[in-house]
PDB file of N, CA and C in Angstrom:
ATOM      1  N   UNK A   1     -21.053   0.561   6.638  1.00  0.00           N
ATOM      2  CA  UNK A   1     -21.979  -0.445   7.107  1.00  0.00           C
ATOM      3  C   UNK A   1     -21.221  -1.702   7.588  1.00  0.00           C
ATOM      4  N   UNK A   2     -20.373  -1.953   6.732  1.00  0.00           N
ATOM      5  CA  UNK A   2     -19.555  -3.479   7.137  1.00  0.00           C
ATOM      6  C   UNK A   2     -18.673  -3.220   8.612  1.00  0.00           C
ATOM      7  N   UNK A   3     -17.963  -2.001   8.486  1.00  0.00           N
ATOM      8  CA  UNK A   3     -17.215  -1.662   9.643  1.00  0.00           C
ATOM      9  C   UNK A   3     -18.213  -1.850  11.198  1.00  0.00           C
ATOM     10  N   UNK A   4     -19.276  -0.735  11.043  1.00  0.00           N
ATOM     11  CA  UNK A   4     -20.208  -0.937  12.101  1.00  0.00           C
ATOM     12  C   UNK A   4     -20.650  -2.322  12.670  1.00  0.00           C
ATOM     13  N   UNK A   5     -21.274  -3.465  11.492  1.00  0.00           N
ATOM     14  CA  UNK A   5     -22.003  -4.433  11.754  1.00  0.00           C
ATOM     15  C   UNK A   5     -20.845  -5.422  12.054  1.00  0.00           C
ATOM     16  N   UNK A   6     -19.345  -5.298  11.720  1.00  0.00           N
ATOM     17  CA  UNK A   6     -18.557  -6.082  12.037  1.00  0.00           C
ATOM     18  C   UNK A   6     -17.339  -5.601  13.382  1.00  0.00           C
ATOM     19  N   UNK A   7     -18.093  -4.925  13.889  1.00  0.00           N
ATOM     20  CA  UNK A   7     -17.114  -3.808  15.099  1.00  0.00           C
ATOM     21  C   UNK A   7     -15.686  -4.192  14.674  1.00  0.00           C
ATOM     22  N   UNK A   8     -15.576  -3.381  13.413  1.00  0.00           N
ATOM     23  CA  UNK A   8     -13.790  -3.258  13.054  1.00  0.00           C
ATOM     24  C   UNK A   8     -13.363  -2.496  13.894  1.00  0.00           C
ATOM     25  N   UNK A   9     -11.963  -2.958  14.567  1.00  0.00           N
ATOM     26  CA  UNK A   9     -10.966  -1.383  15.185  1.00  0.00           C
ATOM     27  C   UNK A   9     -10.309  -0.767  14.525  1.00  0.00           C
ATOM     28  N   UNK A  10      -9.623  -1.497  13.348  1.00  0.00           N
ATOM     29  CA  UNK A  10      -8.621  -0.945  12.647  1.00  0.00           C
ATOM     30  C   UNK A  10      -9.047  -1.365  11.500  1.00  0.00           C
ATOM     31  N   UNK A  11      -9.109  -0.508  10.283  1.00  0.00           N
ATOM     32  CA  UNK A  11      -9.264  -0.960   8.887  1.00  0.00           C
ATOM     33  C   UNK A  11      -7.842  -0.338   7.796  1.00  0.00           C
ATOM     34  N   UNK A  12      -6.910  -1.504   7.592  1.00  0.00           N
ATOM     35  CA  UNK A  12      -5.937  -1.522   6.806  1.00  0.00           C
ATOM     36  C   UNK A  12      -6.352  -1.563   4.804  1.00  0.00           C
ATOM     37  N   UNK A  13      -5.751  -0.136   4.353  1.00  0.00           N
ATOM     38  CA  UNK A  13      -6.148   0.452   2.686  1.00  0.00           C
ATOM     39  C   UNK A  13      -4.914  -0.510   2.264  1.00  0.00           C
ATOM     40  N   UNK A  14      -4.627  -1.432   1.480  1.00  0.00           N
ATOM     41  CA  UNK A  14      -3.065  -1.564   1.123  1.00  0.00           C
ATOM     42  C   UNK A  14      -3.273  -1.299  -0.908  1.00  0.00           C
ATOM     43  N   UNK A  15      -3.716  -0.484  -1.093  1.00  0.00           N
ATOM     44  CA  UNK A  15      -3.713   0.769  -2.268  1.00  0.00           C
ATOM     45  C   UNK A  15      -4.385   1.445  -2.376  1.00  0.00           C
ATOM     46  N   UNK A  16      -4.009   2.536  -3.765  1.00  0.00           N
ATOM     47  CA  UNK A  16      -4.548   3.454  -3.372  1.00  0.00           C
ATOM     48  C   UNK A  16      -6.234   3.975  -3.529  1.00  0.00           C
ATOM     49  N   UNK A  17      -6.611   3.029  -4.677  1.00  0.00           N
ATOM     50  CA  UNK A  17      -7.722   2.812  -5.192  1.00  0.00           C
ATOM     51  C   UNK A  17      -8.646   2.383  -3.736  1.00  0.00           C
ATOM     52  N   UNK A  18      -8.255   1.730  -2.500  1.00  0.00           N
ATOM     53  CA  UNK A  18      -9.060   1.902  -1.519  1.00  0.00           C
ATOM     54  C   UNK A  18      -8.621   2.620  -0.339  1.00  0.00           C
ATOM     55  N   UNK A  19      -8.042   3.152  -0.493  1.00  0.00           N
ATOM     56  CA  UNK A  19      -7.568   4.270   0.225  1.00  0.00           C
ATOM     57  C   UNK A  19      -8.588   5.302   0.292  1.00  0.00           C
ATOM     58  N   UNK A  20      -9.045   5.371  -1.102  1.00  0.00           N
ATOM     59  CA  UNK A  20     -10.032   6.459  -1.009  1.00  0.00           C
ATOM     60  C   UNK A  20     -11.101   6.349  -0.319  1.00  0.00           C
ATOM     61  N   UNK A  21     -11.744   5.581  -0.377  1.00  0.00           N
ATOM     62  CA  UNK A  21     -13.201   4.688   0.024  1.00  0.00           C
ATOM     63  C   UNK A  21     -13.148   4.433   1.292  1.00  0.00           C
ATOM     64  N   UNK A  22     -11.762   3.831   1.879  1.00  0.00           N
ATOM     65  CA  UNK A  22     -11.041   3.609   3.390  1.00  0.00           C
ATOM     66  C   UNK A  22     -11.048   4.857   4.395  1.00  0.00           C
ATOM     67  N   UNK A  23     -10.898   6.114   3.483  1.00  0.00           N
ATOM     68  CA  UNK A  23     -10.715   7.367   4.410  1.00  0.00           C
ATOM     69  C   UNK A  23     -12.327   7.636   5.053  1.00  0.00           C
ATOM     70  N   UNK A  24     -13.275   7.556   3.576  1.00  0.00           N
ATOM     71  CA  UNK A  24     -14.393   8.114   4.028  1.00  0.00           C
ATOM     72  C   UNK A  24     -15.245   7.544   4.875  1.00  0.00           C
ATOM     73  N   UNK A  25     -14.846   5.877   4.580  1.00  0.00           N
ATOM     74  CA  UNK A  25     -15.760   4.996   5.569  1.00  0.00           C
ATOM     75  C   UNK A  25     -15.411   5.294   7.312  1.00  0.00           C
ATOM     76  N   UNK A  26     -13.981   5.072   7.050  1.00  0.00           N
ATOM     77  CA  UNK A  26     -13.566   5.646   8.500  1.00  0.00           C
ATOM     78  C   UNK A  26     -13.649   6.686   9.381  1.00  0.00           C
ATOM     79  N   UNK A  27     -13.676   7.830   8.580  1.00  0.00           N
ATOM     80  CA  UNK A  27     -14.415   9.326   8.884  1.00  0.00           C
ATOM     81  C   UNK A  27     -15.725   9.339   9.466  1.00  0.00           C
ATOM     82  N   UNK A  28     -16.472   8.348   8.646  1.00  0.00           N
ATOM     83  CA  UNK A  28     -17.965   8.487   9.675  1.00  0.00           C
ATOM     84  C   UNK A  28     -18.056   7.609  10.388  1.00  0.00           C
ATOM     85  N   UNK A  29     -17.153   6.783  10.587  1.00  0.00           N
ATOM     86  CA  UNK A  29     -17.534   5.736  11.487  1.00  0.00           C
ATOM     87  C   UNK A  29     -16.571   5.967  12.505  1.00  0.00           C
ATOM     88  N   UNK A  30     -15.710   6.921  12.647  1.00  0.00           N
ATOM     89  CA  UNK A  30     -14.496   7.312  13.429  1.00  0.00           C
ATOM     90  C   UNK A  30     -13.744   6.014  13.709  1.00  0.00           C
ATOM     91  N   UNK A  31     -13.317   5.207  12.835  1.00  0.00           N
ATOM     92  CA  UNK A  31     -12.436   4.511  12.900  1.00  0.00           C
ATOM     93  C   UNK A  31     -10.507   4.567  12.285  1.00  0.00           C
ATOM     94  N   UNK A  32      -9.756   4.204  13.228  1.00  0.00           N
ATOM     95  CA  UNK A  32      -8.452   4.601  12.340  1.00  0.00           C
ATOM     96  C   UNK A  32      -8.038   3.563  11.485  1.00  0.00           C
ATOM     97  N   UNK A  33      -7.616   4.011  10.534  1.00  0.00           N
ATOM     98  CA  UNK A  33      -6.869   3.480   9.530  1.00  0.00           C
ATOM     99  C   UNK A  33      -5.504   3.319   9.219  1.00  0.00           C
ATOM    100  N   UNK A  34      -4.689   2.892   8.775  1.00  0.00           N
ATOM    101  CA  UNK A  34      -3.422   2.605   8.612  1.00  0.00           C
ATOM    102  C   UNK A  34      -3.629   2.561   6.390  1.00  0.00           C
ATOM    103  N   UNK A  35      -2.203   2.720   6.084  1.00  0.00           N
ATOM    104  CA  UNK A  35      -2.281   2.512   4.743  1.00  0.00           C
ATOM    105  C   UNK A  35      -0.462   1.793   4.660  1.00  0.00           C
ATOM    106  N   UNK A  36      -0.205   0.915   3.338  1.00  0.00           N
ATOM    107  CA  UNK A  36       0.791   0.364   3.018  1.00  0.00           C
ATOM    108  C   UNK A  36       1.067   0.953   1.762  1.00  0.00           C
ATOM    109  N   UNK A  37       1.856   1.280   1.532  1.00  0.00           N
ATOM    110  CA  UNK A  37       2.091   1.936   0.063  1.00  0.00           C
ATOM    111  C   UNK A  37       3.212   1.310  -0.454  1.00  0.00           C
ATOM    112  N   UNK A  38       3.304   0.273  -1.147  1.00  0.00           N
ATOM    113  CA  UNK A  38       4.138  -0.306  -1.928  1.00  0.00           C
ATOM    114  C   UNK A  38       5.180   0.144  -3.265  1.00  0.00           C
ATOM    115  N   UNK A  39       4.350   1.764  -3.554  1.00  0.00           N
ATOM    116  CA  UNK A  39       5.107   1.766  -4.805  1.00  0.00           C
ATOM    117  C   UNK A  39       5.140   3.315  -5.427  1.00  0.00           C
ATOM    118  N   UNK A  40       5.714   3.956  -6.097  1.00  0.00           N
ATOM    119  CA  UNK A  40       5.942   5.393  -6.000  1.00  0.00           C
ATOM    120  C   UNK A  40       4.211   5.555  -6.375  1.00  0.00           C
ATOM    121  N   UNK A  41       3.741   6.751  -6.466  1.00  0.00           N
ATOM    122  CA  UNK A  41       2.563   7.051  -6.717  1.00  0.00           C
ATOM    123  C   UNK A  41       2.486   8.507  -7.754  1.00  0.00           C
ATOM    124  N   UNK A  42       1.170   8.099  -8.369  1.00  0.00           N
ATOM    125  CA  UNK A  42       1.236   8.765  -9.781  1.00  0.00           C
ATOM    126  C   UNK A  42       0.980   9.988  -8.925  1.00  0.00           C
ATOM    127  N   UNK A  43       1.407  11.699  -9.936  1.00  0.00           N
ATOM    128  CA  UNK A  43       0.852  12.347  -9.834  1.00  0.00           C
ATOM    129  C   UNK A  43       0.325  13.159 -11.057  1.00  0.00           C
ATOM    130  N   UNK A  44      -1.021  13.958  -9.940  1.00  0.00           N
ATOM    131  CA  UNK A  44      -1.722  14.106 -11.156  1.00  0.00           C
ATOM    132  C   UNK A  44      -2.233  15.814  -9.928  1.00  0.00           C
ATOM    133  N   UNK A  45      -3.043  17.058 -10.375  1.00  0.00           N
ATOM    134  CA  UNK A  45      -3.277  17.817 -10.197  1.00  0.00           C
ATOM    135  C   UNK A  45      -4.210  17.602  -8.750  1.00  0.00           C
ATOM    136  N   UNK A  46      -5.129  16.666  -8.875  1.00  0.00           N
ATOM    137  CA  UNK A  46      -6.042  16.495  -7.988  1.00  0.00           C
ATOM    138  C   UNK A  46      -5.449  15.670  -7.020  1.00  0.00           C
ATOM    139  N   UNK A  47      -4.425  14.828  -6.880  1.00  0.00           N
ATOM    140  CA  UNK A  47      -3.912  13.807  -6.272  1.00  0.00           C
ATOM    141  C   UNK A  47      -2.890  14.620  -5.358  1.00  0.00           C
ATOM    142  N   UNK A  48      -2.703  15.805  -5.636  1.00  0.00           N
ATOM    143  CA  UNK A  48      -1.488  16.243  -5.012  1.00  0.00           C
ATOM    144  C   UNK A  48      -2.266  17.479  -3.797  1.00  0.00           C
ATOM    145  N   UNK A  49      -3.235  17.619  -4.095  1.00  0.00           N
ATOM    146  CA  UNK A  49      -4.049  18.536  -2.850  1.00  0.00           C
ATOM    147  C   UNK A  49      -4.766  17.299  -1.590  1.00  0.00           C
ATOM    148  N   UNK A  50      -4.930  15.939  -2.227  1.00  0.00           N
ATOM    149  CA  UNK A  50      -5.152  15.091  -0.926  1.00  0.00           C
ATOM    150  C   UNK A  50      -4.517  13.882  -1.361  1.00  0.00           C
ATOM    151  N   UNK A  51      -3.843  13.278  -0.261  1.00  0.00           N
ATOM    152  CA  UNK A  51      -3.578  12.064  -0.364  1.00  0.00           C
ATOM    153  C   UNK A  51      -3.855  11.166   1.003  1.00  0.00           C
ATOM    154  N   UNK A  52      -4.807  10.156   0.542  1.00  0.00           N
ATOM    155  CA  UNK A  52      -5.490   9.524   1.821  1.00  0.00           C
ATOM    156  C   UNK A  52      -4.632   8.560   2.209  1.00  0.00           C
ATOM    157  N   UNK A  53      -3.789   9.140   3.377  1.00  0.00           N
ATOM    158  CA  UNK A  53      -3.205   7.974   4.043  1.00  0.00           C
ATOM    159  C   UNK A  53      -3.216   7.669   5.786  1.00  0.00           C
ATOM    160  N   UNK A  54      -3.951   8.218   6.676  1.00  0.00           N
ATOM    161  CA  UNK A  54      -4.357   8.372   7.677  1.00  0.00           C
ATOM    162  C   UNK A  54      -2.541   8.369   8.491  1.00  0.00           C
ATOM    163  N   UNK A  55      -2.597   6.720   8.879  1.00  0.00           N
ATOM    164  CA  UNK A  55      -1.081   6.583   9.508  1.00  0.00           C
ATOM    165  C   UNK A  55      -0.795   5.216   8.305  1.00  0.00           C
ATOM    166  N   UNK A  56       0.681   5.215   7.732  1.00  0.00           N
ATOM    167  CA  UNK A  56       0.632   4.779   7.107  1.00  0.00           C
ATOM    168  C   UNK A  56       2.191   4.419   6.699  1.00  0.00           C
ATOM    169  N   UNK A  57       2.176   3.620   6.188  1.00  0.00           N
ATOM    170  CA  UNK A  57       3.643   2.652   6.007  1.00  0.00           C
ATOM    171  C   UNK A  57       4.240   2.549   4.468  1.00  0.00           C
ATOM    172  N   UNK A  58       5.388   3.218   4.287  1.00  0.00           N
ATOM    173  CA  UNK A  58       6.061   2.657   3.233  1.00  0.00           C
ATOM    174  C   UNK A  58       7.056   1.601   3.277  1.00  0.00           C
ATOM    175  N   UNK A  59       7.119   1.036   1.962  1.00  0.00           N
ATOM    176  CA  UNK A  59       7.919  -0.366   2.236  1.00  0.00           C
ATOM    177  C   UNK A  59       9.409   0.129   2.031  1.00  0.00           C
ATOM    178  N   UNK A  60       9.860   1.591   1.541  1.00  0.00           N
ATOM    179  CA  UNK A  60      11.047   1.863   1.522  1.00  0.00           C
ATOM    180  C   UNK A  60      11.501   3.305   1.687  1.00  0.00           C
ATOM    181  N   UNK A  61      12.587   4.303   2.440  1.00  0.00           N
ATOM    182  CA  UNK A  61      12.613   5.145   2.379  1.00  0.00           C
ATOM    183  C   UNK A  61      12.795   6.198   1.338  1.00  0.00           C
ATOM    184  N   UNK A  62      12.865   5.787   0.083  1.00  0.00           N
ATOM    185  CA  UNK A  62      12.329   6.292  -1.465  1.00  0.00           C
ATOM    186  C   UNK A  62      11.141   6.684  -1.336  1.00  0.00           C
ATOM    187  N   UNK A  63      10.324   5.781  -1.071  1.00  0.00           N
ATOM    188  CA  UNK A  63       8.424   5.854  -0.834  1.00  0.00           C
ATOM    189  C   UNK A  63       8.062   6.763  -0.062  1.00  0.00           C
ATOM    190  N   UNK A  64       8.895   6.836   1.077  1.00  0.00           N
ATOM    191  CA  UNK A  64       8.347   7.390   2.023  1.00  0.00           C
ATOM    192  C   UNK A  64       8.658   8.598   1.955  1.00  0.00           C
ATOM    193  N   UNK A  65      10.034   9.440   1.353  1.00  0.00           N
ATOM    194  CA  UNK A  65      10.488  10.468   0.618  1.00  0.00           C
ATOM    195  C   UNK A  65       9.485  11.270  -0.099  1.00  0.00           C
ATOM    196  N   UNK A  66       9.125  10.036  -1.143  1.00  0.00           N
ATOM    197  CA  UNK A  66       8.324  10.921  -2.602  1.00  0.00           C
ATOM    198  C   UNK A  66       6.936  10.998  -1.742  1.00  0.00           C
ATOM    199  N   UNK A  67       6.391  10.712  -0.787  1.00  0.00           N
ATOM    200  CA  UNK A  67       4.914  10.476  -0.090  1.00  0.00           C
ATOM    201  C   UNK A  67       4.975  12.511   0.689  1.00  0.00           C
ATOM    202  N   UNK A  68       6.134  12.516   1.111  1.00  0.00           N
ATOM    203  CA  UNK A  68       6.145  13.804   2.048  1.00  0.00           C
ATOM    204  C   UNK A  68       6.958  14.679   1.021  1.00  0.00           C
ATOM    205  N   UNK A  69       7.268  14.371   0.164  1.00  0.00           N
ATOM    206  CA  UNK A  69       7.665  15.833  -0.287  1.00  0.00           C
ATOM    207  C   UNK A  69       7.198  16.101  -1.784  1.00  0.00           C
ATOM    208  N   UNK A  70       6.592  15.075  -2.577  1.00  0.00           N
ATOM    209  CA  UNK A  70       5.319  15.368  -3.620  1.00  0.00           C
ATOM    210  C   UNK A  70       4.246  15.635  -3.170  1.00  0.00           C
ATOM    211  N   UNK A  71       3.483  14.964  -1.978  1.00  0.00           N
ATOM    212  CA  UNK A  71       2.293  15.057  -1.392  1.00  0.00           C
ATOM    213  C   UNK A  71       1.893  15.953  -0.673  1.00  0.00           C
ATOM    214  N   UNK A  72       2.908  16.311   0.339  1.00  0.00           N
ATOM    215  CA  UNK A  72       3.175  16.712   1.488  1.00  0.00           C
ATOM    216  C   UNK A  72       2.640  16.356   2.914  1.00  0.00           C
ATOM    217  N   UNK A  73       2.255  15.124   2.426  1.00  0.00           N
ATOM    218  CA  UNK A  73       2.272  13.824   3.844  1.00  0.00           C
ATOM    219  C   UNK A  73       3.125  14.237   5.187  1.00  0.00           C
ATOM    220  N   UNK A  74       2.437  14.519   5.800  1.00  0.00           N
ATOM    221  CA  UNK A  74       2.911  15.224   7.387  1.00  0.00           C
ATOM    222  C   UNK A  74       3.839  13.810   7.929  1.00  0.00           C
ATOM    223  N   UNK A  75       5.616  14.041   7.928  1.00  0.00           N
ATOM    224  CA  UNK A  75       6.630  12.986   8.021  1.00  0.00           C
ATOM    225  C   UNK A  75       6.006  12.246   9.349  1.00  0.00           C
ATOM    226  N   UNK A  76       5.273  12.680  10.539  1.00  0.00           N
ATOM    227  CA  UNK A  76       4.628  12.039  12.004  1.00  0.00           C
ATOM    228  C   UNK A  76       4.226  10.858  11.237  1.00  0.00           C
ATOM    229  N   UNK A  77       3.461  10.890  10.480  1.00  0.00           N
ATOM    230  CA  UNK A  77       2.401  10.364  10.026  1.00  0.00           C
ATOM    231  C   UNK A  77       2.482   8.952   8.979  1.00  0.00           C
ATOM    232  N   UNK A  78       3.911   8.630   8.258  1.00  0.00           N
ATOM    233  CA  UNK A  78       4.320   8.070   7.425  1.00  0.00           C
ATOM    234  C   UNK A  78       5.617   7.158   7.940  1.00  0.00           C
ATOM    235  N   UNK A  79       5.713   5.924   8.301  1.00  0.00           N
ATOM    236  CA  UNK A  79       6.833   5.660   8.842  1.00  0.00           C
ATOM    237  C   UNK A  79       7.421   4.124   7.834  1.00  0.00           C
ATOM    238  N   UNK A  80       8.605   3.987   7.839  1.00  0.00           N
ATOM    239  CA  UNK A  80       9.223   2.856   7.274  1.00  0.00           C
ATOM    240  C   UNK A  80       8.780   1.574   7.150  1.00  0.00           C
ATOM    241  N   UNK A  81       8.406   0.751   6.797  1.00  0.00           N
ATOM    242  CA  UNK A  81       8.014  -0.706   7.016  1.00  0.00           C
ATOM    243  C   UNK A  81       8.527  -1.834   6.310  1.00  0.00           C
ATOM    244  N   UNK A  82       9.529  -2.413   5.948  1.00  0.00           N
ATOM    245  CA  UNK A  82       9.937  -3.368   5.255  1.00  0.00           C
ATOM    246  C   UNK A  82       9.210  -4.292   5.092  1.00  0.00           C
ATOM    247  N   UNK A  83       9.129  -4.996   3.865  1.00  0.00           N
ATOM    248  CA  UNK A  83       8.297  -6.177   3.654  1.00  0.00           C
ATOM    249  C   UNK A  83       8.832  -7.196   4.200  1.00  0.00           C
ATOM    250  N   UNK A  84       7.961  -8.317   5.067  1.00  0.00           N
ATOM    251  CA  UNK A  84       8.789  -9.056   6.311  1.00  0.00           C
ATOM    252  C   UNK A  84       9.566 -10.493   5.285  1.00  0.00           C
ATOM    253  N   UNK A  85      10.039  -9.656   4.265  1.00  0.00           N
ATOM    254  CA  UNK A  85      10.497 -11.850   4.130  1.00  0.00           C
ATOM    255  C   UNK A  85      12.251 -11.319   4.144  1.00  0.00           C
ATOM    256  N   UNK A  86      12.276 -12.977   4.941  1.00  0.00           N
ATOM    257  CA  UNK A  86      14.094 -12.607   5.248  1.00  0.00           C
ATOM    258  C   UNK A  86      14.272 -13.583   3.741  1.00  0.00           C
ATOM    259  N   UNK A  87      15.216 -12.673   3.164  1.00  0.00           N
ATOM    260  CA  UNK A  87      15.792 -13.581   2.263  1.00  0.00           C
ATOM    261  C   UNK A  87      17.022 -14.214   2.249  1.00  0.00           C
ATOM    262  N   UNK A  88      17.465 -14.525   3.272  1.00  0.00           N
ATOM    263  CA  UNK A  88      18.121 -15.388   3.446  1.00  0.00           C
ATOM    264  C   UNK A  88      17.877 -16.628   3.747  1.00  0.00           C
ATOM    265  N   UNK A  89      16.427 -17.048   3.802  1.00  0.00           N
ATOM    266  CA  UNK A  89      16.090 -18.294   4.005  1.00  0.00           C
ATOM    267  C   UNK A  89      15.236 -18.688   2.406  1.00  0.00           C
ATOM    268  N   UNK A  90      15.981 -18.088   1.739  1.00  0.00           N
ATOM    269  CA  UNK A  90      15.508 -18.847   0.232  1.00  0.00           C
ATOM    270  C   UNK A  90      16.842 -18.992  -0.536  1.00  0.00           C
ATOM    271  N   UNK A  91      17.216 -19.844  -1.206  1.00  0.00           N
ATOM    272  CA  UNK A  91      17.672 -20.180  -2.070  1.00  0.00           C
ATOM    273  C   UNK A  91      17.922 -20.188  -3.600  1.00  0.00           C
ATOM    274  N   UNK A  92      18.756 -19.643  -4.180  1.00  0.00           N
ATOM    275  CA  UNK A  92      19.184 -19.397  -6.070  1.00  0.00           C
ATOM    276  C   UNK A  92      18.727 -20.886  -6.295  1.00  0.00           C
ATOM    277  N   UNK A  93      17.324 -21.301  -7.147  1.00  0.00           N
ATOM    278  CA  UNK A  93      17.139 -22.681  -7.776  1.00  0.00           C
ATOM    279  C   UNK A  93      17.105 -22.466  -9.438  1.00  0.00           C
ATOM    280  N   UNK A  94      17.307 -23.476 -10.128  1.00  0.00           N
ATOM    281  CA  UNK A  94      17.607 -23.454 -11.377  1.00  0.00           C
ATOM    282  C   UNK A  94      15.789 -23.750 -12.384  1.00  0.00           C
ATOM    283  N   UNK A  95      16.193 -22.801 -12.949  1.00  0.00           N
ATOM    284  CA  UNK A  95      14.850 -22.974 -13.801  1.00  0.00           C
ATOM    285  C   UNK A  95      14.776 -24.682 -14.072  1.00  0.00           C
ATOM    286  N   UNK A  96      13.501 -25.225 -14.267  1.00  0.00           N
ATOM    287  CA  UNK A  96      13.351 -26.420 -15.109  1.00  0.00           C
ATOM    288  C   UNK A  96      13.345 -26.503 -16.443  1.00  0.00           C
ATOM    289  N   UNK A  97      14.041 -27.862 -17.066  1.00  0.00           N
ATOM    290  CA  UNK A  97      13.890 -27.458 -18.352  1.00  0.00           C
ATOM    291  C   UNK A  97      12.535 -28.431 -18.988  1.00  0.00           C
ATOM    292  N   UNK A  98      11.919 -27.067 -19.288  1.00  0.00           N
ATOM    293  CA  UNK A  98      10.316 -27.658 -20.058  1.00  0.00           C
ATOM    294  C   UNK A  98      10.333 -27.577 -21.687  1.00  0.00           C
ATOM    295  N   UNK A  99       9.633 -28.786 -22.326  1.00  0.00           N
ATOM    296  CA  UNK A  99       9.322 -28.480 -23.525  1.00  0.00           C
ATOM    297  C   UNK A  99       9.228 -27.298 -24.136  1.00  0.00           C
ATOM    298  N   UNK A 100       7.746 -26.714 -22.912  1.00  0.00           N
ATOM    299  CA  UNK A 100       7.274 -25.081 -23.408  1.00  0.00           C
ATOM    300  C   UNK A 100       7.166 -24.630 -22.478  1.00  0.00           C
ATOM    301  N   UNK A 101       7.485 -23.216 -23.112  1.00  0.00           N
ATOM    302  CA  UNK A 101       7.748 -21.516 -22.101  1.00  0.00           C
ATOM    303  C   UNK A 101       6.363 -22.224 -20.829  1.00  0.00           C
ATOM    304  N   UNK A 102       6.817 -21.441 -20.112  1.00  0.00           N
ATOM    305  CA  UNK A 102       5.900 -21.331 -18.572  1.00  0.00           C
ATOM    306  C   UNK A 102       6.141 -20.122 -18.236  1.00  0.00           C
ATOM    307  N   UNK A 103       4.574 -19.194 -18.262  1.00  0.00           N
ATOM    308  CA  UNK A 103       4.182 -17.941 -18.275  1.00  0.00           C
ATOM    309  C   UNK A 103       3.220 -17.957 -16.539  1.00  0.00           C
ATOM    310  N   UNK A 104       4.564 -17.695 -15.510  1.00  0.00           N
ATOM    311  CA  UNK A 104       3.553 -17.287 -14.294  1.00  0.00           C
ATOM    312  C   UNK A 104       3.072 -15.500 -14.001  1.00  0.00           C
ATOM    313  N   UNK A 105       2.224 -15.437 -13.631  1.00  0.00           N
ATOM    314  CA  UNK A 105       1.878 -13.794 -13.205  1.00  0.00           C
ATOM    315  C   UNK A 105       1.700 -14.024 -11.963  1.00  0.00           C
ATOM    316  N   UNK A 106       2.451 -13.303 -10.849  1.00  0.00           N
ATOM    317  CA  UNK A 106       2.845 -13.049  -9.455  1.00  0.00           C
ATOM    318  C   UNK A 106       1.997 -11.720  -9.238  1.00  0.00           C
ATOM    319  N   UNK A 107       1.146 -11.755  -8.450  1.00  0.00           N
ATOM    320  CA  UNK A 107       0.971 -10.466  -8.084  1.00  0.00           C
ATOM    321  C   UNK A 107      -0.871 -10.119  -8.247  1.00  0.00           C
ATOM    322  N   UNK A 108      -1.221  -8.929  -8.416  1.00  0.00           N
ATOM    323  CA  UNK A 108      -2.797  -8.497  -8.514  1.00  0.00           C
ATOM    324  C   UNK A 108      -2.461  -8.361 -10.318  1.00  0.00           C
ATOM    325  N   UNK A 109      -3.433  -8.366 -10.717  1.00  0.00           N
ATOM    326  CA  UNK A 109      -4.610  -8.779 -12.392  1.00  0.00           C
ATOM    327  C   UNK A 109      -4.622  -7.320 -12.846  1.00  0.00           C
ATOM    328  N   UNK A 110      -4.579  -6.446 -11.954  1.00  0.00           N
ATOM    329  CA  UNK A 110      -5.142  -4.331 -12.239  1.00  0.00           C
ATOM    330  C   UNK A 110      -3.869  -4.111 -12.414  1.00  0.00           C
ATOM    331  N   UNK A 111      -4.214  -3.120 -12.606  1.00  0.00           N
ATOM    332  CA  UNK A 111      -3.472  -1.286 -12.675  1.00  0.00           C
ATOM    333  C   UNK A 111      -2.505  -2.091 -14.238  1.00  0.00           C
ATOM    334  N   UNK A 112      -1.965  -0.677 -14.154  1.00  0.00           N
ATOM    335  CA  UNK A 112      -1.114  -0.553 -15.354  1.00  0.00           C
ATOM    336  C   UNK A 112      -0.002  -2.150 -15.723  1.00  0.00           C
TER     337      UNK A 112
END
């Protein structure tokens, strides 16, 4: 419904939890999809007869390895993508020194 009423062209899954939901919406709405896969992926019995990744990007050729030869992700279909930060434009800085510990969480709240 959102795809239609918002004439998406491209709808990007970046895990796998919408990956799933991403394939089917796109299927009836014949829209393509792209997927990012950041990180090895579990397997499990049912996971290994489909894996929804339409055209789709790993961030390393490890990823992209275990995607086509656990999965059997058709190699056309799966290509390299580095995550774009140059790190050479950051700098080694020195922790501050605080009274008390400082507890940051980087990243998404889910999964394991």
């Amino acid at each position: 419904k959102i795809i239609k009423k918002n004439k998406i062209d491209v709808v990007h899954a970046h895990s796998r939890a919408s990956a799933w939901s991403t394939e089917i919406a796109c299927k009836f709405t014949k829209t393509p999809f792209i997927t990012t896969v950041h990180g090895m992926q579990h397997v499990s019995k049912y996971r290994k007869r489909k894996q929804p990744i339409g055209y789709g990007y790993a961030v390393c050729e490890n990823i992209q390895k275990d995607l086509i030869e656990t999965f059997d992700v058709d190699p056309s279909t799966i290509k390299v993508l580095r995550n774009g930060i140059d790190l050479t434009k950051f700098k080694i800085s020195h922790p501050p020194k605080n009274s008390k510990k400082v507890i940051s969480i980087i990243g998404r709240l889910s999964g394991p």
